[in-house]
Protein backbone atom coordinates (compact mmCIF):
# COMPACT_ATOMS: atom_id res chain seq x y z
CA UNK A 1 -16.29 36.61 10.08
CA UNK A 2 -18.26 35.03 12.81
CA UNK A 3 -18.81 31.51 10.73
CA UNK A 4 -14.68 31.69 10.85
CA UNK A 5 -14.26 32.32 13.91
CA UNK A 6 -17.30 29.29 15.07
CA UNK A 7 -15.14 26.93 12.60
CA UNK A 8 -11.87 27.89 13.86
CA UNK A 9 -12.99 26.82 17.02
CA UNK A 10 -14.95 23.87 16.20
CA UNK A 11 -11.42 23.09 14.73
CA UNK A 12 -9.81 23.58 17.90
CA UNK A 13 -11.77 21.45 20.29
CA UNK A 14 -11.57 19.01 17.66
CA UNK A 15 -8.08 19.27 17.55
CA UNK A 16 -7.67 18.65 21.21
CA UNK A 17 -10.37 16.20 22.39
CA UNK A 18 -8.92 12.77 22.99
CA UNK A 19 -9.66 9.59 21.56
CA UNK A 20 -10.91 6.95 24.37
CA UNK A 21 -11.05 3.17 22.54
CA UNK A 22 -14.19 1.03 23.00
CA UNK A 23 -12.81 -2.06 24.91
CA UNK A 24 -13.69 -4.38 21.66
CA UNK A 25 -12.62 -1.61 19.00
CA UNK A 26 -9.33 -1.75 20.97
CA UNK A 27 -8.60 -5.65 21.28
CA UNK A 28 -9.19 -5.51 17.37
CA UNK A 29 -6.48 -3.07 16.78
CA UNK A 30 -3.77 -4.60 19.26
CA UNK A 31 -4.56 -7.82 17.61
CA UNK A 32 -4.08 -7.19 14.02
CA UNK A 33 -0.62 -4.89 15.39
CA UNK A 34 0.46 -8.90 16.29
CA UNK A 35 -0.25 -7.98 20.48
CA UNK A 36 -1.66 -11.15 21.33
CA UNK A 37 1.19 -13.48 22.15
CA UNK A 38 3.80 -10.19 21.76
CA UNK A 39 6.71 -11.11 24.88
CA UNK A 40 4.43 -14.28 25.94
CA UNK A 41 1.32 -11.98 27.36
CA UNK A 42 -2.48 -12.53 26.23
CA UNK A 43 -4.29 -9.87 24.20
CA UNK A 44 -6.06 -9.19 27.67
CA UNK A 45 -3.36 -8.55 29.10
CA UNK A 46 -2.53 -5.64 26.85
CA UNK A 47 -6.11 -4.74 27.45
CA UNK A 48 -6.44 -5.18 30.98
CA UNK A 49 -3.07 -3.02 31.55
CA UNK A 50 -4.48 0.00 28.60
CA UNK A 51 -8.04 -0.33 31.30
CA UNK A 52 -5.90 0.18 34.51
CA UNK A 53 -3.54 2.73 33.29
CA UNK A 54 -5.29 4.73 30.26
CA UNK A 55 -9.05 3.99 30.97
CA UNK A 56 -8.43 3.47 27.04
CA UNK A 57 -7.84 7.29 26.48
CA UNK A 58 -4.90 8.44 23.96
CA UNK A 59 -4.37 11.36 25.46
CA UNK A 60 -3.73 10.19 29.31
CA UNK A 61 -0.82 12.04 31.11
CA UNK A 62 -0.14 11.17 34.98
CA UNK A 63 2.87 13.51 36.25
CA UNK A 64 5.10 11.46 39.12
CA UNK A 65 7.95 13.34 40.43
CA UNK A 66 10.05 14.50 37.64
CA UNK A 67 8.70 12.33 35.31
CA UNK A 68 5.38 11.65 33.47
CA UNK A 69 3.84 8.44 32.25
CA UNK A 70 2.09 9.47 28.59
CA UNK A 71 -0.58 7.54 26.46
CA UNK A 72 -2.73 5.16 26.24
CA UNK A 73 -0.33 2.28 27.35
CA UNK A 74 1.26 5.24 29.98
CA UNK A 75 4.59 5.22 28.89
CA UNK A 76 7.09 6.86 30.97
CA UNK A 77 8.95 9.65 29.43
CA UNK A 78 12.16 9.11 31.75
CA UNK A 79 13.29 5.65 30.20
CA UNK A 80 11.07 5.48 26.55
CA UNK A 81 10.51 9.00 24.96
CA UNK A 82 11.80 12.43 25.42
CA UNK A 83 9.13 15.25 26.53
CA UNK A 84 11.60 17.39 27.13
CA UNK A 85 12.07 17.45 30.44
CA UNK A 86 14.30 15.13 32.09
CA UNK A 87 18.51 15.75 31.18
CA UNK A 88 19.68 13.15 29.26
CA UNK A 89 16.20 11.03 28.87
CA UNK A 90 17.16 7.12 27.88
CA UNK A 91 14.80 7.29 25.14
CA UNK A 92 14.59 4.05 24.20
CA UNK A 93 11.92 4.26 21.58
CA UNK A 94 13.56 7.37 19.77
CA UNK A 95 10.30 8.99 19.81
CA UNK A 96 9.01 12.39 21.24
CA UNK A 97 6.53 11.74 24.41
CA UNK A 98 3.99 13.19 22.32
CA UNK A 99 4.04 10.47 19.75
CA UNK A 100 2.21 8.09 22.34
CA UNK A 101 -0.80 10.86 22.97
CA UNK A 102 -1.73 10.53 19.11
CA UNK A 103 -5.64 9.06 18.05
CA UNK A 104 -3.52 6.48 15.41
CA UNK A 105 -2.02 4.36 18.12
CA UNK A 106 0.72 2.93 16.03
CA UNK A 107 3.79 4.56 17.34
CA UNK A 108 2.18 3.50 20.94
CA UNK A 109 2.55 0.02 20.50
CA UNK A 110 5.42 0.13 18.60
CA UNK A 111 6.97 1.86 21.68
CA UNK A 112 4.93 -0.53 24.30
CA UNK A 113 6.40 -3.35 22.03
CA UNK A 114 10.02 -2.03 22.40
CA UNK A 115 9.48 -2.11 26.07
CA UNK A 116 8.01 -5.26 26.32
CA UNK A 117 11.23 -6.76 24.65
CA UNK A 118 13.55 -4.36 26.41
CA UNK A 119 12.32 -3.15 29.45
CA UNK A 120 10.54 -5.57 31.92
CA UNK A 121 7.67 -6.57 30.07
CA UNK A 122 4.75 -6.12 31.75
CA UNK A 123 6.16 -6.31 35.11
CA UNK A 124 6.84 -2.63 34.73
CA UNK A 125 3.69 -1.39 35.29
CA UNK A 126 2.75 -1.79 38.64
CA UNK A 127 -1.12 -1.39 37.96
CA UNK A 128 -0.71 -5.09 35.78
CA UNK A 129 0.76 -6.14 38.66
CA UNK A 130 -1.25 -5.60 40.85
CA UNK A 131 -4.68 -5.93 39.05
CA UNK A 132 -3.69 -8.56 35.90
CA UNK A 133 -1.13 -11.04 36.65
CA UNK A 134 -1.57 -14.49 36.78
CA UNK A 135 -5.68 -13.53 36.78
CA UNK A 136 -8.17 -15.13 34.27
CA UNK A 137 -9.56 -12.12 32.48
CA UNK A 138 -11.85 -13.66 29.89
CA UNK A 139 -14.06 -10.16 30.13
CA UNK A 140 -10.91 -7.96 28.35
CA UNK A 141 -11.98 -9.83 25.05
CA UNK A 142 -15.20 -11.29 26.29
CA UNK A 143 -17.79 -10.22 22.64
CA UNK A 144 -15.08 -8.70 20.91
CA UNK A 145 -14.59 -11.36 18.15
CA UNK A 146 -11.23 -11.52 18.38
């Protein structure tokens, strides 16, 4: 009974433990998902905005004022996903909010990518802005062979 009840919980904090990306391990993924060049922005780009926002962590949340930015690539929930909060969320990538907190990082960039196109590309995150745009950032990719 006791080795069940140490697995079930071994289980459990397994279950709810986040994945945070190594930098390189990252730029590899958004790369092969076609990232680098995706709406006319740099593979680190993507990278520099997933450092500012996410700190590379799936599971980031940030709660503004009736609304919450979720993920890795901070998505907000208002105008992309539905986390069941807001009346009548946009939901413009038709996914629940808690699609973007998930290890396998697909649905994220397929939703980042909607916004991207959709949305106002990078320009709608304010922490690009302010700490990638129009910056050299050879260190995003710098060792990553990619």
């Amino acid at each position: 009974m006791k080795a069940l009840l140490t697995l079930a919980l071994l289980l459990l904090s397994a279950t709810v433990q986040a994945k945070v990306y190594e930098r390189c391990e990252l730029a590899k993924i958004l790369k092969s998902k076609g990232m680098h060049g995706h709406a006319g922005f740099r593979l680190a780009d993507w990278l520099c905005l997933v450092h500012h926002e996410s700190g590379y962590n799936t599971q980031a949340i940030t709660h503004h004022h009736r609304v919450a930015d979720y993920g890795i690539f901070q998505i907000k929930s208002r105008l992309w996903c539905d986390d069941g909060k807001n009346k009548n969320p946009r939901n413009g990538c038709g996914i629940p909010c808690s699609a973007l907190l998930q290890d396998d990082i697909t649905q994220a960039i397929e939703c980042v990518k909607t916004v991207a196109r959709h949305g106002e590309s990078l320009l709608a995150w304010m922490s690009w802005r302010k700490n990638c745009k129009e910056k050299d950032l050879p260190q995003y990719v710098q060792d990553c062979g990619v």
